[in-house]
C-alpha atoms as a PDB file:
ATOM      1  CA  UNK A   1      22.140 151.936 167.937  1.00  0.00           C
ATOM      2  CA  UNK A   2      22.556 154.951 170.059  1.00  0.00           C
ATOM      3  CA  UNK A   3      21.650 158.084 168.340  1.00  0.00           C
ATOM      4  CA  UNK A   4      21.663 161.948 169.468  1.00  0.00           C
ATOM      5  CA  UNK A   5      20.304 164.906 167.645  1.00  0.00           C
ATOM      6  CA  UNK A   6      20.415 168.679 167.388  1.00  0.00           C
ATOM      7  CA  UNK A   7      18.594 171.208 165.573  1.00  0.00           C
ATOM      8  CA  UNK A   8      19.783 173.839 163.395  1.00  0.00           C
ATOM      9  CA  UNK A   9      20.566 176.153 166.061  1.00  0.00           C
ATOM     10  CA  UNK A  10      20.858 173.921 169.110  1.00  0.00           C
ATOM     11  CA  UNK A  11      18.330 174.801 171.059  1.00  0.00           C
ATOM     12  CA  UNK A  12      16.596 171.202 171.073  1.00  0.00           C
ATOM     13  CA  UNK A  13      18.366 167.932 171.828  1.00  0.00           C
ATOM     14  CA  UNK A  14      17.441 164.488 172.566  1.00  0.00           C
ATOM     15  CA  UNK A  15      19.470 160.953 172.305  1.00  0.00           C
ATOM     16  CA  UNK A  16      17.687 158.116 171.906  1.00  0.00           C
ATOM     17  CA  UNK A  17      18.137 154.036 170.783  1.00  0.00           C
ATOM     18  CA  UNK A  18      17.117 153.074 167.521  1.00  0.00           C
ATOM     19  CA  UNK A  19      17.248 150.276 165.281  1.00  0.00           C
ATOM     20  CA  UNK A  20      18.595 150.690 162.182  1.00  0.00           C
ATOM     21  CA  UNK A  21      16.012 148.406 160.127  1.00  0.00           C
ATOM     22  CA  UNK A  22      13.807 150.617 160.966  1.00  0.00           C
ATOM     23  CA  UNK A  23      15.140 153.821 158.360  1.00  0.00           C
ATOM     24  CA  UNK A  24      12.773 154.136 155.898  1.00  0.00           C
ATOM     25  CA  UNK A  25      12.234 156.430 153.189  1.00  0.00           C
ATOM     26  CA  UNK A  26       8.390 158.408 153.009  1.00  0.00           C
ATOM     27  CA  UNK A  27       7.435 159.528 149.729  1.00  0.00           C
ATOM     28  CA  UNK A  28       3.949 160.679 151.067  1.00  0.00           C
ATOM     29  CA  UNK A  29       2.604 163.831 149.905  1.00  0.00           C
ATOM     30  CA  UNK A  30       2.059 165.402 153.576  1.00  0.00           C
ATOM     31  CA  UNK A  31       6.205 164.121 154.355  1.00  0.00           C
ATOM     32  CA  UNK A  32       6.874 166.300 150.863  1.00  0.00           C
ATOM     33  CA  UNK A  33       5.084 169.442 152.010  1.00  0.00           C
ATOM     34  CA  UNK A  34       7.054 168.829 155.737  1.00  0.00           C
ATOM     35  CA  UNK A  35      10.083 168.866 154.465  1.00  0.00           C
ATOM     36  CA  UNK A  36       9.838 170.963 151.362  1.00  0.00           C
ATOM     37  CA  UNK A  37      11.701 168.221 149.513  1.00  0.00           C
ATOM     38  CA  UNK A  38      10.714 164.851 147.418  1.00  0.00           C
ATOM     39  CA  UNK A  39      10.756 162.797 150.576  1.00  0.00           C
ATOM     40  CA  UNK A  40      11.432 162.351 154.551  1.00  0.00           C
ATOM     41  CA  UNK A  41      13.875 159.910 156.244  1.00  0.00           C
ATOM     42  CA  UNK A  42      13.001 158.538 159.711  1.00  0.00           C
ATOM     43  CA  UNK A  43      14.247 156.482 162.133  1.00  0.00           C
ATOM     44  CA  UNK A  44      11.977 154.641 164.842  1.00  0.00           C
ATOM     45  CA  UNK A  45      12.603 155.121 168.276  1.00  0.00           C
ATOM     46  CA  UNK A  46      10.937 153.562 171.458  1.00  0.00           C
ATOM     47  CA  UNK A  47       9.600 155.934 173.762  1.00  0.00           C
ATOM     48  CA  UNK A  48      11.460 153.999 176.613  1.00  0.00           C
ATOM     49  CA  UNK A  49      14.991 155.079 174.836  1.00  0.00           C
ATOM     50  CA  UNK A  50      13.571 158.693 173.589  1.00  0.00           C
ATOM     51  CA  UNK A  51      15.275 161.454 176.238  1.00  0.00           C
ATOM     52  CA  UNK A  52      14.709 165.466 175.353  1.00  0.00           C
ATOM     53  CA  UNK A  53      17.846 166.539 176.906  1.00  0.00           C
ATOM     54  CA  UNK A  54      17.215 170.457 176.038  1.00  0.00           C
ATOM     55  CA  UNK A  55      15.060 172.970 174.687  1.00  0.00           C
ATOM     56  CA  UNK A  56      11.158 172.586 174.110  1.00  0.00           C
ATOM     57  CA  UNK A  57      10.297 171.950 170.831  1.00  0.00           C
ATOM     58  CA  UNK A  58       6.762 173.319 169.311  1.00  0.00           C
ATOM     59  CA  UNK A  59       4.327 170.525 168.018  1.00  0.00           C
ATOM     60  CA  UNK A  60       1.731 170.818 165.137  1.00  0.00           C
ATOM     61  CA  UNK A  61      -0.910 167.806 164.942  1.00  0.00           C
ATOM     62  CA  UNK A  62      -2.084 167.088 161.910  1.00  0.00           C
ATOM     63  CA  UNK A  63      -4.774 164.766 161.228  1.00  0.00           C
ATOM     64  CA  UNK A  64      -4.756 162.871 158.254  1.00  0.00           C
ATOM     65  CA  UNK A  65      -7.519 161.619 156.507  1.00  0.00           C
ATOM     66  CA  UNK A  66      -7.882 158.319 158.335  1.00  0.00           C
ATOM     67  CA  UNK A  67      -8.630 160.539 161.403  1.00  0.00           C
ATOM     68  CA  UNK A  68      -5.147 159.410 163.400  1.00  0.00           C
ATOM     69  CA  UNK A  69      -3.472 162.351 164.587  1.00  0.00           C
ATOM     70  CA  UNK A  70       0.203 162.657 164.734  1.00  0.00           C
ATOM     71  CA  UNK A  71       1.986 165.412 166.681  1.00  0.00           C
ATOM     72  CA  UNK A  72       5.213 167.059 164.966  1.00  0.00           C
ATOM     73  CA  UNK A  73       7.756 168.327 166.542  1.00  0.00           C
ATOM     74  CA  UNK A  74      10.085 170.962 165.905  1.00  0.00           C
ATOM     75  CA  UNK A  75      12.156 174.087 167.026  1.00  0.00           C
ATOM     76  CA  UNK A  76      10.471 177.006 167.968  1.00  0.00           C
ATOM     77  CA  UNK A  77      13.615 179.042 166.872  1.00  0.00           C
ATOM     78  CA  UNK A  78      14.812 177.813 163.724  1.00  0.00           C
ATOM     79  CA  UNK A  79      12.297 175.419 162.324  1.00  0.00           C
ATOM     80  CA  UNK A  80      14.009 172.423 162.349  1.00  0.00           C
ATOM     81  CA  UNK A  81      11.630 169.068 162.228  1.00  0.00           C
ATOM     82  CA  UNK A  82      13.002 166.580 164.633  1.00  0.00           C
ATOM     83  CA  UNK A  83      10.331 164.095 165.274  1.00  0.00           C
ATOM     84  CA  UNK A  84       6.791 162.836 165.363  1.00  0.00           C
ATOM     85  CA  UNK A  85       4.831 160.789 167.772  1.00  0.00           C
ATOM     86  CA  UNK A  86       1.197 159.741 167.811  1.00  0.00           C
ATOM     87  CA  UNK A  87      -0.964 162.483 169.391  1.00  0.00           C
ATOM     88  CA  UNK A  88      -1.895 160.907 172.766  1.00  0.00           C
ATOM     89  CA  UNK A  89      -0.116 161.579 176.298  1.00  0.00           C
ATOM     90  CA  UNK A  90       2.147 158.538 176.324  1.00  0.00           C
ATOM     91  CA  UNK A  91       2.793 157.912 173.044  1.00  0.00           C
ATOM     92  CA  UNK A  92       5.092 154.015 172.059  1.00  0.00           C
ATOM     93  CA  UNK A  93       7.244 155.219 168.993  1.00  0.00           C
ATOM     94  CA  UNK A  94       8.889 158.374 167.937  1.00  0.00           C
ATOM     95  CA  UNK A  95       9.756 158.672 164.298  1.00  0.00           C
ATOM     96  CA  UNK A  96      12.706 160.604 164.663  1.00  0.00           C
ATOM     97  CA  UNK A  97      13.721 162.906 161.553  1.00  0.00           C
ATOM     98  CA  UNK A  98      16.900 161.674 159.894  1.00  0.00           C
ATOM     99  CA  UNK A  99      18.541 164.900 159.366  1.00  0.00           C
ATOM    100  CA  UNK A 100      18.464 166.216 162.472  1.00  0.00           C
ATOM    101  CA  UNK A 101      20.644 162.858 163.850  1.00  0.00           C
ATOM    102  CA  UNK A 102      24.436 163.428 164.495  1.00  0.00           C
ATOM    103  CA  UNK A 103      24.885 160.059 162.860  1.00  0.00           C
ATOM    104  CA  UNK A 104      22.815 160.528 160.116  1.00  0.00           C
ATOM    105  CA  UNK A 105      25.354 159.016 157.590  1.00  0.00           C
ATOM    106  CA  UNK A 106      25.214 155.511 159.409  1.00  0.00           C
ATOM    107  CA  UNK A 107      21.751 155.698 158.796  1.00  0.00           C
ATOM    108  CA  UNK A 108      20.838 153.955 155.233  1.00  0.00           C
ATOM    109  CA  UNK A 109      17.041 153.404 154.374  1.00  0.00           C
ATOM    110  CA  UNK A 110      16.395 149.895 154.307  1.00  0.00           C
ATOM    111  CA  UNK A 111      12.680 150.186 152.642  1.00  0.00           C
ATOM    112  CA  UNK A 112      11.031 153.379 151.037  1.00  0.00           C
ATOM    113  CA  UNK A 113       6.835 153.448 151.526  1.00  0.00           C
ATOM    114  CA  UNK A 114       4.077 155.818 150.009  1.00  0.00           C
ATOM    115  CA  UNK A 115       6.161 155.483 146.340  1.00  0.00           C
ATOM    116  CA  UNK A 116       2.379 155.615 144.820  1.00  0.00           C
ATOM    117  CA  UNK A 117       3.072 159.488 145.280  1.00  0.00           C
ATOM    118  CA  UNK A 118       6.954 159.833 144.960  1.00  0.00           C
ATOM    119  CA  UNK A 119       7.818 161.861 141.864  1.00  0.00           C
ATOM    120  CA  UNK A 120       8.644 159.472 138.856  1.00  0.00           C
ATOM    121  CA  UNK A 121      12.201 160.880 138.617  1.00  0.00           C
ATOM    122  CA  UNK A 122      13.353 159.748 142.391  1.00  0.00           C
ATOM    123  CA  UNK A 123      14.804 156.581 140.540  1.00  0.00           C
ATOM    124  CA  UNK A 124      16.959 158.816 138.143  1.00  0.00           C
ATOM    125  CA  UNK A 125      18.507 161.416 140.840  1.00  0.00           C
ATOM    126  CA  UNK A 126      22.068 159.483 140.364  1.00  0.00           C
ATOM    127  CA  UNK A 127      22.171 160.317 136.845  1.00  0.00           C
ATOM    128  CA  UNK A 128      21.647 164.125 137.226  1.00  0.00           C
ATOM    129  CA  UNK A 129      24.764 166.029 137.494  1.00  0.00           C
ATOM    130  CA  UNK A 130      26.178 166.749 140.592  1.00  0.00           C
ATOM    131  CA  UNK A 131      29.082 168.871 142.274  1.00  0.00           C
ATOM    132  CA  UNK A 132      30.864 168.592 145.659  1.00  0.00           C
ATOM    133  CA  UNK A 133      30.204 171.426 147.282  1.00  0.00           C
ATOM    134  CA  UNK A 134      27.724 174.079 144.819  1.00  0.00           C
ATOM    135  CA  UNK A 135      25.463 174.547 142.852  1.00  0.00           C
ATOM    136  CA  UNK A 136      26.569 174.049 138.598  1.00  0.00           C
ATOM    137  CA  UNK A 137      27.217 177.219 136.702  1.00  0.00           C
END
């Protein structure tokens, strides 16, 4: 499937191909502190399909405890996260943030990993009320 992304402001773009068995769901605990939120959504890309088509996004490496080192990437103007590739000069995969995809809403996660550290309500979040548009009152 042929995907394109934008950050919040616009400033960095790509398109790439991706297939859509590969959306999954991270519940890690470094994906929480990312994203601020209970969990990340990403999309695999090839690196043969990934094109930057504007902007230069700035890249954080983290390593994680294993000692592998992945490079995030993200917009030096508003922040947005838009993907992550292993640390090396040529890396194979992207994992391309969810919510930074135009088509995000085609997009349903097909498996959800790292659920040892997802918070034990993430099963419940359909039963909590909810409005359209704002917050309750």
């Amino acid at each position: 499937m042929h995907v394109d992304a934008s950050c919040h402001c616009g400033f960095i773009t790509y398109e790439a191909e991706i297939e859509p068995a590969s959306v999954t769901i991270c519940h890690c605990t470094d994906c929480q502190i990312f994203t601020s939120s209970a969990f990340r959504i990403v999309a695999v890309a090839k690196a043969s399909s990934f094109r930057l088509l504007s902007g230069k996004p700035s890249v954080y490496v983290k390593t994680a405890d294993s000692g592998r080192k992945r490079a995030h990437s993200f917009c030096p103007r508003c922040g947005t996260q838009m993907y992550a590739t292993a640390a090396i000069d040529a890396p194979e995969l992207y994992g391309l943030r969810v919510g930074a995809i135009r088509q995000r809403a085609l997009l349903r996660p097909v498996r959800q990993i790292w659920c040892r550290s997802a918070f034990d309500w993430i099963n419940d979040i359909g039963t909590i009320p909810h409005t359209e548009t704002t917050a309750l009152t």
